[in-house]
PDB file of N, CA and C in Angstrom:
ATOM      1  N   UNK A   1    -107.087 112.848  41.110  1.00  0.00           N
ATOM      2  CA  UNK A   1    -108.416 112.289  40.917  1.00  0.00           C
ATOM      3  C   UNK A   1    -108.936 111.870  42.298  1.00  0.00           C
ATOM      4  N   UNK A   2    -110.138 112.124  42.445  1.00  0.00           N
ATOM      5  CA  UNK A   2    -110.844 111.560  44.219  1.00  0.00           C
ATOM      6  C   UNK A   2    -111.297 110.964  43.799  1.00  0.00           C
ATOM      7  N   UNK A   3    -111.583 110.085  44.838  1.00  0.00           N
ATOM      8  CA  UNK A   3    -112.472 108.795  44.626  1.00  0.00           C
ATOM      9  C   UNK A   3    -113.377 108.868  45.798  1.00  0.00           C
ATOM     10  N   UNK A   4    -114.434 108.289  45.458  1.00  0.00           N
ATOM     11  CA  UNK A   4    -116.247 108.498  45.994  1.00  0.00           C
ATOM     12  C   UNK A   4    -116.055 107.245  46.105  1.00  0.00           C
ATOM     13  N   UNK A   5    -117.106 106.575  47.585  1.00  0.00           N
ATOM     14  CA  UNK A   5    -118.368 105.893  47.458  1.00  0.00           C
ATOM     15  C   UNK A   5    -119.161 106.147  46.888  1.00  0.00           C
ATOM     16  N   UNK A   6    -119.943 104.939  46.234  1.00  0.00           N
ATOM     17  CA  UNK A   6    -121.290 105.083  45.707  1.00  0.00           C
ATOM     18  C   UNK A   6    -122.529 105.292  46.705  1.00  0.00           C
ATOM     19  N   UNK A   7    -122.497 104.862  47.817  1.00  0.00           N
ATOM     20  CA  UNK A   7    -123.376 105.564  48.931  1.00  0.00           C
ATOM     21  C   UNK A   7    -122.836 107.138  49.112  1.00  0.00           C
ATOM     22  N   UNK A   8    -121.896 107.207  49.077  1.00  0.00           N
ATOM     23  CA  UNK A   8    -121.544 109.434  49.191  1.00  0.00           C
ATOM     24  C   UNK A   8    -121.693 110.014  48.311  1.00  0.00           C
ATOM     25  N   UNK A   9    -121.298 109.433  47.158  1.00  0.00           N
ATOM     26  CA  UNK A   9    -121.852 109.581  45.478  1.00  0.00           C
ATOM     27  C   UNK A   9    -123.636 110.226  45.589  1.00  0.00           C
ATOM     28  N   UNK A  10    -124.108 109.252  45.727  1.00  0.00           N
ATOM     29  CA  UNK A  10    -125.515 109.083  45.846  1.00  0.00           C
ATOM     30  C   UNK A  10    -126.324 110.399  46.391  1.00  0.00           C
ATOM     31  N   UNK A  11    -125.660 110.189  47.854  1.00  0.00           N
ATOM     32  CA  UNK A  11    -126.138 111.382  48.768  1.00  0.00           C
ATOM     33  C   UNK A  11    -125.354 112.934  48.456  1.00  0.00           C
ATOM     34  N   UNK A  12    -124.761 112.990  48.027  1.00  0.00           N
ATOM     35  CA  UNK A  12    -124.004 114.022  47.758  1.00  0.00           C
ATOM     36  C   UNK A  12    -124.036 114.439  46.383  1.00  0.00           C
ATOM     37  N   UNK A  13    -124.962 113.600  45.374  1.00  0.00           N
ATOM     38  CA  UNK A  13    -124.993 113.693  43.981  1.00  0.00           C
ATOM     39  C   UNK A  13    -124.834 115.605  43.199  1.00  0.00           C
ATOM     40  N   UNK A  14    -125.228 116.367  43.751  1.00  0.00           N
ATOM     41  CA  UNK A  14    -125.268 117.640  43.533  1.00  0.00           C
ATOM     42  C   UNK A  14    -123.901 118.006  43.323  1.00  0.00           C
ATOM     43  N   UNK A  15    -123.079 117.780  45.098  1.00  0.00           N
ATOM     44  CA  UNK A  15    -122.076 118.409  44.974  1.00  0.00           C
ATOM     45  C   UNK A  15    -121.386 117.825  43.965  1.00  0.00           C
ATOM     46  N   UNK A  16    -121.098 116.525  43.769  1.00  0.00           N
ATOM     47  CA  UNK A  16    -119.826 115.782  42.828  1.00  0.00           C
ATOM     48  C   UNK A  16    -120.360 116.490  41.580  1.00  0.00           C
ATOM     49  N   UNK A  17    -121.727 116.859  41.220  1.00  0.00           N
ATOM     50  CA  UNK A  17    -121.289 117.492  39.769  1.00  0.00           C
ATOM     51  C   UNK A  17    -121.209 118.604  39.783  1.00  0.00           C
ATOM     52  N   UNK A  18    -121.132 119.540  41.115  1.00  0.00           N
ATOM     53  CA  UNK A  18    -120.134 120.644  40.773  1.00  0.00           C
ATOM     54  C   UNK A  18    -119.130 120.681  40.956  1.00  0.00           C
ATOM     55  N   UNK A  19    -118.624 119.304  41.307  1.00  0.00           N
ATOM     56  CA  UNK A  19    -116.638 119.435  41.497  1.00  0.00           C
ATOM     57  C   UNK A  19    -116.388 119.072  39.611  1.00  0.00           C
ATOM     58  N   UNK A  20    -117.370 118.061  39.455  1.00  0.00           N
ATOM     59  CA  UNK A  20    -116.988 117.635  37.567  1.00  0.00           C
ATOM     60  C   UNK A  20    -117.288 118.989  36.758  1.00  0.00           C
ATOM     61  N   UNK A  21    -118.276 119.657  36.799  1.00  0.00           N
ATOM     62  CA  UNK A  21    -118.364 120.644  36.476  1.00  0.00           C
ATOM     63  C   UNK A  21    -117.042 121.774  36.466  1.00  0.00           C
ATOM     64  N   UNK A  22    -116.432 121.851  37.508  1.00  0.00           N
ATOM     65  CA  UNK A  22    -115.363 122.311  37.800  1.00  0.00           C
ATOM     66  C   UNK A  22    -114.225 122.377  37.226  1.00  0.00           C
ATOM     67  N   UNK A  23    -114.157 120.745  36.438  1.00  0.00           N
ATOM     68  CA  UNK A  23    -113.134 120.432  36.257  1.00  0.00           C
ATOM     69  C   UNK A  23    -112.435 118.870  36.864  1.00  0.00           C
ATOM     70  N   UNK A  24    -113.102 118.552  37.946  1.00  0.00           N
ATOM     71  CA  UNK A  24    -112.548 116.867  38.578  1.00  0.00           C
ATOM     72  C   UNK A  24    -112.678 115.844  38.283  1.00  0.00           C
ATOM     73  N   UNK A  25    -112.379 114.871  37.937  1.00  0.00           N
ATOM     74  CA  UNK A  25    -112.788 113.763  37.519  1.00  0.00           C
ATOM     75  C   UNK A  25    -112.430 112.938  39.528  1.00  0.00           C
ATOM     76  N   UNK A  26    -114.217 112.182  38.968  1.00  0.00           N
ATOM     77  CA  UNK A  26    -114.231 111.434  40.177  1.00  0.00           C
ATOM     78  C   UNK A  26    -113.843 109.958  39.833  1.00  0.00           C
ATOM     79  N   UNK A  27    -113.693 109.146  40.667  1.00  0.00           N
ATOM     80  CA  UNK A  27    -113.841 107.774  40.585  1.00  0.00           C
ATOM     81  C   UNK A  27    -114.991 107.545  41.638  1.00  0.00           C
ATOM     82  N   UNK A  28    -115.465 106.639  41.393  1.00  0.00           N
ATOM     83  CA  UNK A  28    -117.000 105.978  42.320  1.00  0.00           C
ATOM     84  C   UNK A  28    -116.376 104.888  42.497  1.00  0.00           C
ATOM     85  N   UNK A  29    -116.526 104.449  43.841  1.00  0.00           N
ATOM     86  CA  UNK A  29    -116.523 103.187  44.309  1.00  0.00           C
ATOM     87  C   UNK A  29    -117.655 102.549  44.837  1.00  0.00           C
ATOM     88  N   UNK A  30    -117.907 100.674  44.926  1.00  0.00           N
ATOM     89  CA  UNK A  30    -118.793 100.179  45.594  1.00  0.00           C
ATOM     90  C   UNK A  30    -117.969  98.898  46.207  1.00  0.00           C
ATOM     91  N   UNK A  31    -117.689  98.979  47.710  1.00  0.00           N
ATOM     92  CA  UNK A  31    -117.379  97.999  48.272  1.00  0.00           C
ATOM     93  C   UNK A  31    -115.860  97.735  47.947  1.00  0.00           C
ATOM     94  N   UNK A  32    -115.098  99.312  47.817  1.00  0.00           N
ATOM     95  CA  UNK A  32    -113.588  99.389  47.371  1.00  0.00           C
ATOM     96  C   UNK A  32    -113.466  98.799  46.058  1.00  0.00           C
ATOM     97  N   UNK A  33    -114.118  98.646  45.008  1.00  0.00           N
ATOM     98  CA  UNK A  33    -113.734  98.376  43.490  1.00  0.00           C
ATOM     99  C   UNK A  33    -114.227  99.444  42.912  1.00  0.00           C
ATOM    100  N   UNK A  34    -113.269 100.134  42.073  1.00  0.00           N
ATOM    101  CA  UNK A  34    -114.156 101.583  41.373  1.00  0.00           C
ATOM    102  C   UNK A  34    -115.237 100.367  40.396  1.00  0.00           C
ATOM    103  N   UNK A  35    -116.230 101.526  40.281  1.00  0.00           N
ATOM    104  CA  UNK A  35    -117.584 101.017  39.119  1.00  0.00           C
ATOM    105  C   UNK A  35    -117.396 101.915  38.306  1.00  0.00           C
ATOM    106  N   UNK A  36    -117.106 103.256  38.311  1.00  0.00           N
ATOM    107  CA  UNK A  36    -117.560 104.234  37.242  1.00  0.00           C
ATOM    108  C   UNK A  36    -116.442 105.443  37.148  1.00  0.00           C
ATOM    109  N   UNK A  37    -116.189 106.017  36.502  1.00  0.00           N
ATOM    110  CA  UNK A  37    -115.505 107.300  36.285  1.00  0.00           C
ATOM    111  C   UNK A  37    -116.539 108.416  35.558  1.00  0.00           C
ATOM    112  N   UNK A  38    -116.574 109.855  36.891  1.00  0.00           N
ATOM    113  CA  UNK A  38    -117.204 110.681  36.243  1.00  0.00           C
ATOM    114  C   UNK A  38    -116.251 111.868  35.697  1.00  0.00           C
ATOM    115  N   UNK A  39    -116.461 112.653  34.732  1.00  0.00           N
ATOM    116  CA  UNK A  39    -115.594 113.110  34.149  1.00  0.00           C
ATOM    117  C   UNK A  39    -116.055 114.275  33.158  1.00  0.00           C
ATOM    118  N   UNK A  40    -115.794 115.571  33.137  1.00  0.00           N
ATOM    119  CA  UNK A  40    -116.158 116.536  32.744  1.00  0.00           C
ATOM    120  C   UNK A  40    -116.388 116.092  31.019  1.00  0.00           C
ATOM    121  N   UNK A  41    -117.106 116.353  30.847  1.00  0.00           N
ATOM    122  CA  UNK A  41    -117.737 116.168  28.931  1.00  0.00           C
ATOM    123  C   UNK A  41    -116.932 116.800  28.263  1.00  0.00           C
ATOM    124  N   UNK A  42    -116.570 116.305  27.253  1.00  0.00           N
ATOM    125  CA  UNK A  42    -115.656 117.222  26.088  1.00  0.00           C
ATOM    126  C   UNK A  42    -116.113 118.284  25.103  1.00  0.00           C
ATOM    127  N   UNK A  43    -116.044 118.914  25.359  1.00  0.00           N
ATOM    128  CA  UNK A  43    -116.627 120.482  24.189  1.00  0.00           C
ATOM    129  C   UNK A  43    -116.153 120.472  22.715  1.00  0.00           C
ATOM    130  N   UNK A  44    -116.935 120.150  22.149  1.00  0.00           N
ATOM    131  CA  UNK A  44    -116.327 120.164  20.884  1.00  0.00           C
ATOM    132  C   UNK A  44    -116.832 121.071  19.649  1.00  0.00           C
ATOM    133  N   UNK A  45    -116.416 121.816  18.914  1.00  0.00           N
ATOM    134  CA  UNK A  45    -116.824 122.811  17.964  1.00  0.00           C
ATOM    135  C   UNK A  45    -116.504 122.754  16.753  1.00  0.00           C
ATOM    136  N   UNK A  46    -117.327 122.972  15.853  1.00  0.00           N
ATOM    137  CA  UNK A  46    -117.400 122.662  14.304  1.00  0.00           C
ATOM    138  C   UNK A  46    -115.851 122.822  13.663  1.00  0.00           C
ATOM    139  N   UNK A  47    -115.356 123.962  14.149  1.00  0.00           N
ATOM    140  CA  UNK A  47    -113.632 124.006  13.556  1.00  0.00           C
ATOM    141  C   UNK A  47    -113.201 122.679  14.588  1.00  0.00           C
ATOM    142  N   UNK A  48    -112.986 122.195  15.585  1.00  0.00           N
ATOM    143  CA  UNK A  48    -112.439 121.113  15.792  1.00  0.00           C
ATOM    144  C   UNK A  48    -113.152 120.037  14.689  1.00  0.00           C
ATOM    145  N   UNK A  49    -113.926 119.827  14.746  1.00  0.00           N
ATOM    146  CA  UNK A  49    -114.280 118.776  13.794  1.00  0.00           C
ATOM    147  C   UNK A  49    -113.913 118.949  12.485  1.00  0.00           C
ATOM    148  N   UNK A  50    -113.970 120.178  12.201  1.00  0.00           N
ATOM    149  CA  UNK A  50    -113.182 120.489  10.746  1.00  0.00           C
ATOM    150  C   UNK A  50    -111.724 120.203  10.373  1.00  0.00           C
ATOM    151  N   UNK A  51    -110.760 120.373  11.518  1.00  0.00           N
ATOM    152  CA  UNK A  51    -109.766 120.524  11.718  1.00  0.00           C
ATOM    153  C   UNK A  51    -109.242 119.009  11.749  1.00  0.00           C
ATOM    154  N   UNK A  52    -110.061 118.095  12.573  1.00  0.00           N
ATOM    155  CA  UNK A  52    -109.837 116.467  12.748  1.00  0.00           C
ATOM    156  C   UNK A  52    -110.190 115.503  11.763  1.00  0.00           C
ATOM    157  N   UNK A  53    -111.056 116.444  11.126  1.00  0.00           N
ATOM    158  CA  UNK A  53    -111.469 115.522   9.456  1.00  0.00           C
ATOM    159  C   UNK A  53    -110.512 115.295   8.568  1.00  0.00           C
ATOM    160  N   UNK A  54    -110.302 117.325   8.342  1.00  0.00           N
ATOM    161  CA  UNK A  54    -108.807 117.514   7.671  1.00  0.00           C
ATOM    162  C   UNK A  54    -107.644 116.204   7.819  1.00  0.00           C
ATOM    163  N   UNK A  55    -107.372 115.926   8.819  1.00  0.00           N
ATOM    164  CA  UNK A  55    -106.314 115.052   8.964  1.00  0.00           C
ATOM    165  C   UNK A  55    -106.544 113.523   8.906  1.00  0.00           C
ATOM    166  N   UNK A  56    -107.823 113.088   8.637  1.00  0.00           N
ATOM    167  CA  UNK A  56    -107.698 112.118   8.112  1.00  0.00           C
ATOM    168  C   UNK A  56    -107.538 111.603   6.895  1.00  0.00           C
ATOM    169  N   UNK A  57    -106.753 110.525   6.776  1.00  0.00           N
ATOM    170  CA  UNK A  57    -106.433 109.838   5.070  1.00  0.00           C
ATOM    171  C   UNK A  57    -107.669 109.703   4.573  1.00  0.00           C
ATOM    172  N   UNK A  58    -107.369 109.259   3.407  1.00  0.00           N
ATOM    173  CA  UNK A  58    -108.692 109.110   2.752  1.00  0.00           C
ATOM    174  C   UNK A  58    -109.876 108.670   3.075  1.00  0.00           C
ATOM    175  N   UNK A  59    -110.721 108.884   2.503  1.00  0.00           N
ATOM    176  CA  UNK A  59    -111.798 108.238   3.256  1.00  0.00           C
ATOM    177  C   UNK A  59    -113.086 107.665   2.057  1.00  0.00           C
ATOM    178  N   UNK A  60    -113.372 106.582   1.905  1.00  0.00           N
ATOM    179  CA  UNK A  60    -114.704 106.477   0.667  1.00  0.00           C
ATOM    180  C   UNK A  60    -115.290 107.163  -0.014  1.00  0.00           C
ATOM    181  N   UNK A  61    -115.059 107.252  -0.989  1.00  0.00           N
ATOM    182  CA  UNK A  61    -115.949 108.535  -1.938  1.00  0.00           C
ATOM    183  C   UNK A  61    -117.133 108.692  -1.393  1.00  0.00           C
ATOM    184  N   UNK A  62    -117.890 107.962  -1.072  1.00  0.00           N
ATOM    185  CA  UNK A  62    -119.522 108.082  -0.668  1.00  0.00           C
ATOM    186  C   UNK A  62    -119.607 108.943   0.504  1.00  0.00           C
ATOM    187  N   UNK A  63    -118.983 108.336   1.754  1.00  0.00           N
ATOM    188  CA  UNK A  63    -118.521 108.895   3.201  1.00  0.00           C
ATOM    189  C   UNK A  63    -117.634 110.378   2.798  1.00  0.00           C
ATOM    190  N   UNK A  64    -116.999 110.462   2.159  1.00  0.00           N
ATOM    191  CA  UNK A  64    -116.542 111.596   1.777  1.00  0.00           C
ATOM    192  C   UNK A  64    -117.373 113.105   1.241  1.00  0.00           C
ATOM    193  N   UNK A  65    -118.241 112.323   0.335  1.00  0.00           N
ATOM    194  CA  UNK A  65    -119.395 113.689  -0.270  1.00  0.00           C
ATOM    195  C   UNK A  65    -120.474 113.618   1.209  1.00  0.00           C
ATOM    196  N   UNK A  66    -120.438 112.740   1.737  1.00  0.00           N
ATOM    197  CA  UNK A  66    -121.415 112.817   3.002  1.00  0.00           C
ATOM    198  C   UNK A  66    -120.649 113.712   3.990  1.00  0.00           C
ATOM    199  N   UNK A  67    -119.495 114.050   4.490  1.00  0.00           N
ATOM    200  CA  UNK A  67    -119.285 114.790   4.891  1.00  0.00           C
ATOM    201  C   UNK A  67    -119.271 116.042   4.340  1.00  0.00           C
ATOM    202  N   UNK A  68    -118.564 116.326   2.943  1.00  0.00           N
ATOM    203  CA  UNK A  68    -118.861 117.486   2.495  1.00  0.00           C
ATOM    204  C   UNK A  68    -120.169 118.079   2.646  1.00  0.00           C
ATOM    205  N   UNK A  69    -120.988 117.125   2.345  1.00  0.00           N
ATOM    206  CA  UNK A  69    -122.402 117.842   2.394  1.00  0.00           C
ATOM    207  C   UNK A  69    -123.051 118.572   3.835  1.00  0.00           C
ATOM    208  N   UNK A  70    -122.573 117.640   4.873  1.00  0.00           N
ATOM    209  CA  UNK A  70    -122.950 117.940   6.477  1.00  0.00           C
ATOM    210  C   UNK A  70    -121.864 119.191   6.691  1.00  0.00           C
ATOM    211  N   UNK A  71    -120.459 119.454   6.165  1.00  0.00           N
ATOM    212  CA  UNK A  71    -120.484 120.488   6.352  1.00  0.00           C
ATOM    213  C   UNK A  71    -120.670 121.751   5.701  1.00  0.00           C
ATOM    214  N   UNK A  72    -121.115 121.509   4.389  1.00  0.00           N
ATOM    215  CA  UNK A  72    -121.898 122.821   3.797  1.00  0.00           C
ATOM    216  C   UNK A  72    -123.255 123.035   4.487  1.00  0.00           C
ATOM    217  N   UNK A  73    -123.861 122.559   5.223  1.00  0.00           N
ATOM    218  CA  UNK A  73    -124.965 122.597   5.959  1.00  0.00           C
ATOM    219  C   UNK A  73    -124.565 123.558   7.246  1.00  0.00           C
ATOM    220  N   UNK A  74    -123.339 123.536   7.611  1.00  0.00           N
ATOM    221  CA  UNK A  74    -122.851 123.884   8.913  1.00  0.00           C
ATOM    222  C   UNK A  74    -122.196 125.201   9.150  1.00  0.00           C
ATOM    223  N   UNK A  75    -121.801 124.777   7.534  1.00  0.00           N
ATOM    224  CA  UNK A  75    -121.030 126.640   7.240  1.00  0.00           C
ATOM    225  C   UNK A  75    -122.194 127.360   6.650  1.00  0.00           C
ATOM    226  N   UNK A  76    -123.107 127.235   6.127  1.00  0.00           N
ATOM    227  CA  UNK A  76    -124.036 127.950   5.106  1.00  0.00           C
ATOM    228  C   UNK A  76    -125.018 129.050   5.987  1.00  0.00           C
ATOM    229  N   UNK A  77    -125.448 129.770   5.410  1.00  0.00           N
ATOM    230  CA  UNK A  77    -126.675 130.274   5.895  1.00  0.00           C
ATOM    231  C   UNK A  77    -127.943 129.461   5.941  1.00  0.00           C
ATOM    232  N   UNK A  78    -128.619 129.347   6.775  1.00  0.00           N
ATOM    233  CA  UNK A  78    -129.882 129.115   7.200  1.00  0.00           C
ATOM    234  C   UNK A  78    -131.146 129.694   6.827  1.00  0.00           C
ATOM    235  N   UNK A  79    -131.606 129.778   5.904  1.00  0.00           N
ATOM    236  CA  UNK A  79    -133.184 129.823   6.184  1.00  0.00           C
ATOM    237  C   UNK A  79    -134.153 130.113   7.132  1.00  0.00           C
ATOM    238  N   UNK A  80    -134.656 130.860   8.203  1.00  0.00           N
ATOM    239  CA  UNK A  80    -135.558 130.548   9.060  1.00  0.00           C
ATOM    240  C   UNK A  80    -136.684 130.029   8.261  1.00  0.00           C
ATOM    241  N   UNK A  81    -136.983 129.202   9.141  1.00  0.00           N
ATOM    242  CA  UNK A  81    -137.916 127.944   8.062  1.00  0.00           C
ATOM    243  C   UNK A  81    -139.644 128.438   8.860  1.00  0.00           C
ATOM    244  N   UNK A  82    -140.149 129.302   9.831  1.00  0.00           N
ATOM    245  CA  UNK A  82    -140.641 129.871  10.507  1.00  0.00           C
ATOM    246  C   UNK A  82    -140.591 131.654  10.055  1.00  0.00           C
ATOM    247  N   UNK A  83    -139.861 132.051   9.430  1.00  0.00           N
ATOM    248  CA  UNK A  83    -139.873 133.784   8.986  1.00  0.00           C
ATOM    249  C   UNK A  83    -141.138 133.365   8.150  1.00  0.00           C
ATOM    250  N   UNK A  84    -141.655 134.446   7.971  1.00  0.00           N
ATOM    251  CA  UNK A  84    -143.130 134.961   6.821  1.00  0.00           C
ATOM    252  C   UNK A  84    -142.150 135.404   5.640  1.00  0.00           C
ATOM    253  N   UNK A  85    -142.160 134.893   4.825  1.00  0.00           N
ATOM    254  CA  UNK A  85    -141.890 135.571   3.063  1.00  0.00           C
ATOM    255  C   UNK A  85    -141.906 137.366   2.999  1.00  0.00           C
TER     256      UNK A  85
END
């Protein structure tokens, strides 16, 4: 992990997000105390979420048909809501 000033941070803002982009996680510093951690975003896709639901215990009947429902929305066909009849 590298660690940044927040003044090199600043001025250099471009490059550090193509090193995160990359893959790096930075640390930012101000005055030698980190302030922030930057850090590539997590990608996440409907089978992961499918897959992480799966494994949870039960869950509230209510919260439960609420998910079912968000993911029949997700697996289903679509409508173009914009096509002409």
């Amino acid at each position: 992990m590298r660690t940044v000033a927040a003044t090199a941070a600043s001025r250099g803002f471009s490059e550090l997000l193509d090193a995160v982009e990359r893959g790096d996680t930075i640390t930012i510093t101000r005055g030698g105390h980190p302030i922030a951690v930057v850090s590539p975003a997590k990608r996440y896709t409907v089978g992961r979420l499918v897959g992480q639901l799966a494994e949870l215990e039960s869950l509230d009947p209510k919260f439960e048909s609420d998910i079912a429902d968000a993911l029949a929305l997700l697996t289903s066909e679509v409508k173009d809501p914009w096509a002409e009849d």
